[in-house]
N, C-alpha and C. Protein backbone atom coordinates (compact mmCIF):
# COMPACT_ATOMS: atom_id res chain seq x y z
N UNK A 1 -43.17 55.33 230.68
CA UNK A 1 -42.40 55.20 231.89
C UNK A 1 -42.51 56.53 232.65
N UNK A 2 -43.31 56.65 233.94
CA UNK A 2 -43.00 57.76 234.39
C UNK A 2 -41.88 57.95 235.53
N UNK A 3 -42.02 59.13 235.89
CA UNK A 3 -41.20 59.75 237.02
C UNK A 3 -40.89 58.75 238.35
N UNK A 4 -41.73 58.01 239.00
CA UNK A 4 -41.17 56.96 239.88
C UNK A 4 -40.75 55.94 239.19
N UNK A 5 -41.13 55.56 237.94
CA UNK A 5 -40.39 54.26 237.33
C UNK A 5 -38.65 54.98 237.24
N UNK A 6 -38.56 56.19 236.41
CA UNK A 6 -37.05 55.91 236.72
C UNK A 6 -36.50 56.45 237.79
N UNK A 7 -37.11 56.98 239.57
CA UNK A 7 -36.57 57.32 240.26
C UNK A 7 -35.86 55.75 240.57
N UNK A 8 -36.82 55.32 240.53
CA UNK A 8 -36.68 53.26 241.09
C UNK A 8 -35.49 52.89 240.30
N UNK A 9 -35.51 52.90 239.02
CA UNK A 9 -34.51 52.29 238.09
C UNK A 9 -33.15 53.01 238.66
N UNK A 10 -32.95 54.50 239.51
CA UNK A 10 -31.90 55.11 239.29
C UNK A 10 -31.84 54.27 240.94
N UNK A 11 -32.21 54.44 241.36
CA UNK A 11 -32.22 53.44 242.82
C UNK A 11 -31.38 52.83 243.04
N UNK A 12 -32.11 51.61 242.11
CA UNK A 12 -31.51 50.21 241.84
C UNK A 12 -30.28 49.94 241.24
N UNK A 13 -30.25 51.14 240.31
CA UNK A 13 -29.24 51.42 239.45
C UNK A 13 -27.92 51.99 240.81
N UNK A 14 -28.33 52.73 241.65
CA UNK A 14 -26.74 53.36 242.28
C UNK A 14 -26.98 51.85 243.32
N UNK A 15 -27.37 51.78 244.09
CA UNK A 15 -27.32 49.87 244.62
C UNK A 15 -26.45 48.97 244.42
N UNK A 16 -26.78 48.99 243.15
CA UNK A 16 -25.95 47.67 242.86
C UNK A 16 -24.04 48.29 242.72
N UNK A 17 -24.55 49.59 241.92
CA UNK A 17 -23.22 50.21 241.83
C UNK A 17 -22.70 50.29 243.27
N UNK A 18 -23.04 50.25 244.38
CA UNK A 18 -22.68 50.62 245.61
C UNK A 18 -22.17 49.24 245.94
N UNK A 19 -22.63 48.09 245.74
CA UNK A 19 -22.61 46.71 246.04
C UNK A 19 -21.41 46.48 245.24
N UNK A 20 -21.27 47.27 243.88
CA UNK A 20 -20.03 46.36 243.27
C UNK A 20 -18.58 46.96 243.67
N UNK A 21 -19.18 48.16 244.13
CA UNK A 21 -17.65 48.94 244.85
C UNK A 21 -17.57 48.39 246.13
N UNK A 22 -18.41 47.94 247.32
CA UNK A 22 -18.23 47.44 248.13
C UNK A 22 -16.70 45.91 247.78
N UNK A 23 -17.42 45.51 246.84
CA UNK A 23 -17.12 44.25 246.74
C UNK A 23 -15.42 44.56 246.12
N UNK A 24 -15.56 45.59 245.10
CA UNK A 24 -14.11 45.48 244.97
C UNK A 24 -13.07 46.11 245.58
N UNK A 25 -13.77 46.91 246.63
CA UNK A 25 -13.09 46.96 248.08
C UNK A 25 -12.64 46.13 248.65
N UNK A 26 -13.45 44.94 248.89
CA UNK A 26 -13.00 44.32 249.99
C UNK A 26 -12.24 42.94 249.06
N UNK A 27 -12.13 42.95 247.62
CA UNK A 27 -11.27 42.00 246.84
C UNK A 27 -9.83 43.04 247.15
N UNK A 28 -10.08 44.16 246.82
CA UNK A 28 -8.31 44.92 246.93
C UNK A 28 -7.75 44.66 248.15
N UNK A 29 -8.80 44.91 249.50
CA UNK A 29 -8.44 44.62 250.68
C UNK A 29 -7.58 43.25 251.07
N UNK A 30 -8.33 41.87 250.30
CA UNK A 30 -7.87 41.14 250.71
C UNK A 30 -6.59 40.79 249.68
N UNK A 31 -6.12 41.19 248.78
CA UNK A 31 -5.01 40.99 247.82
C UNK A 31 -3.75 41.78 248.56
N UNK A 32 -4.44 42.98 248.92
CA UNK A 32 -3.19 44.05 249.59
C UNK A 32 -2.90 43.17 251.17
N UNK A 33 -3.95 42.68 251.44
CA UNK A 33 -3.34 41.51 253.29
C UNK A 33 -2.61 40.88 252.50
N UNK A 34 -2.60 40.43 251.24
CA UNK A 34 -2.04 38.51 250.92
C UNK A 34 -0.53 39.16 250.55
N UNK A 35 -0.78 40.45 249.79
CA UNK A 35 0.86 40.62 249.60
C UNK A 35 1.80 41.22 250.41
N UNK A 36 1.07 41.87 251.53
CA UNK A 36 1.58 42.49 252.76
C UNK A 36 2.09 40.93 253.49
N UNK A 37 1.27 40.06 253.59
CA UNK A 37 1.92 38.54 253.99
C UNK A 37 3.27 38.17 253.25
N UNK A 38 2.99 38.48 251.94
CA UNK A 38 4.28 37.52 251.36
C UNK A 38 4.98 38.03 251.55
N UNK A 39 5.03 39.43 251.37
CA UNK A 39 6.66 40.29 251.91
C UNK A 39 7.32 40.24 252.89
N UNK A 40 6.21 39.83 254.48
CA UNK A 40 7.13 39.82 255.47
C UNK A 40 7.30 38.32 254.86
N UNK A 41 6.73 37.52 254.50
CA UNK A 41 7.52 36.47 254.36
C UNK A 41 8.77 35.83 253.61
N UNK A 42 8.56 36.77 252.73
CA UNK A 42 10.47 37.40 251.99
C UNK A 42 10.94 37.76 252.64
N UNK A 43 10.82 39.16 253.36
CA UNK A 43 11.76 39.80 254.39
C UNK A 43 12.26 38.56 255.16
N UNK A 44 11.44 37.95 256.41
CA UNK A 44 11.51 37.03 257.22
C UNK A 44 12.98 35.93 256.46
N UNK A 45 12.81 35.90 254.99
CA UNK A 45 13.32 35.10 254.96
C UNK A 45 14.98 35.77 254.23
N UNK A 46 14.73 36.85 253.71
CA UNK A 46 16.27 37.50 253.87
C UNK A 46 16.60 37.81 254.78
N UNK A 47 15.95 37.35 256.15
CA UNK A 47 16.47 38.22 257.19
C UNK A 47 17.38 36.68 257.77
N UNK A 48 16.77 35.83 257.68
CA UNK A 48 17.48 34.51 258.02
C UNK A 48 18.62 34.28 257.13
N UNK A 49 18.58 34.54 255.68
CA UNK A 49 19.90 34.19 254.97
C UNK A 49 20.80 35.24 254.86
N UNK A 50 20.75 36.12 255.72
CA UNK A 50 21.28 37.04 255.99
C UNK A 50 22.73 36.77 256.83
N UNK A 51 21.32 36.33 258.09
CA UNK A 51 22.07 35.52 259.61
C UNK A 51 22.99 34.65 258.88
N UNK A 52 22.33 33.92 258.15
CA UNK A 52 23.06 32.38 258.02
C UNK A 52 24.63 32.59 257.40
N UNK A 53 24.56 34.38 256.48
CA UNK A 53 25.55 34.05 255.57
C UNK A 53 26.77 34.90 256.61
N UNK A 54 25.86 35.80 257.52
CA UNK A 54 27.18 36.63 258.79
C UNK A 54 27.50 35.43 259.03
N UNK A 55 27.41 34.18 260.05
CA UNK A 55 27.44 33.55 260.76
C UNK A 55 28.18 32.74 259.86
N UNK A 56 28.75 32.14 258.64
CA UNK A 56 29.48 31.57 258.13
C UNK A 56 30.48 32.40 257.81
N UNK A 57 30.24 34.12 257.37
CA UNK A 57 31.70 34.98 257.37
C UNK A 57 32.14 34.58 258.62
N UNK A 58 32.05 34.66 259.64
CA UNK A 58 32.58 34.93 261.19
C UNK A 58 32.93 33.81 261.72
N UNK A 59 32.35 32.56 260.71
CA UNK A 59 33.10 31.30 261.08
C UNK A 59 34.45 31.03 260.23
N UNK A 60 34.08 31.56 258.92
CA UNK A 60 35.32 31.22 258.27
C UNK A 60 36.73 32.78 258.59
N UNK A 61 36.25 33.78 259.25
CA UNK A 61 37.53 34.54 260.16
C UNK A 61 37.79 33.97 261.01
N UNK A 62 36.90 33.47 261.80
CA UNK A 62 37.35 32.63 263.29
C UNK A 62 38.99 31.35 262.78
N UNK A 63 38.23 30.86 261.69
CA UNK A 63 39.42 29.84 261.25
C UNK A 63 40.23 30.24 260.45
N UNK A 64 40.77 31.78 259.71
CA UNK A 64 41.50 32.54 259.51
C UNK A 64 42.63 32.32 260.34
N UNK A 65 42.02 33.57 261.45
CA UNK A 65 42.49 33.75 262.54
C UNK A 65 43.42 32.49 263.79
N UNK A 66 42.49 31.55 263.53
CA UNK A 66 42.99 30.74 264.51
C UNK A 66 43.96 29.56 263.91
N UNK A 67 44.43 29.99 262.65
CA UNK A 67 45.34 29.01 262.14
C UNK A 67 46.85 29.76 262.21
């Protein structure tokens, strides 16, 4: 094996290594969008049962109050 056989092999060799970091780049990328999604979609949704649960305190003072 000479000297261009393993310049080639080291080549091919960082390549693919370059290809598989690409790739698990863009797998982290898309896991970190999907959970950046679900959170606002938790948030979004403590932010509604939030509302829902002021909005039943302030109904049940309203009828406190007004009895």
């Amino acid at each position: 094996m000479g000297l261009d056989d393993l310049k080639k092999q080291a080549e091919e060799g960082l390549e693919k290594a370059k290809d598989k970091a690409s790739e698990a780049a863009e797998t982290a990328k898309d896991k970190a969008s999907e959970a950046a999604e679900t959170a606002k979609d938790k948030a979004s949704e403590a932010v509604e049962a939030a509302k829902d649960k002021a909005t039943e305190v302030v109904s049940d003072l309203k009828d406190k109050f007004q009895k």
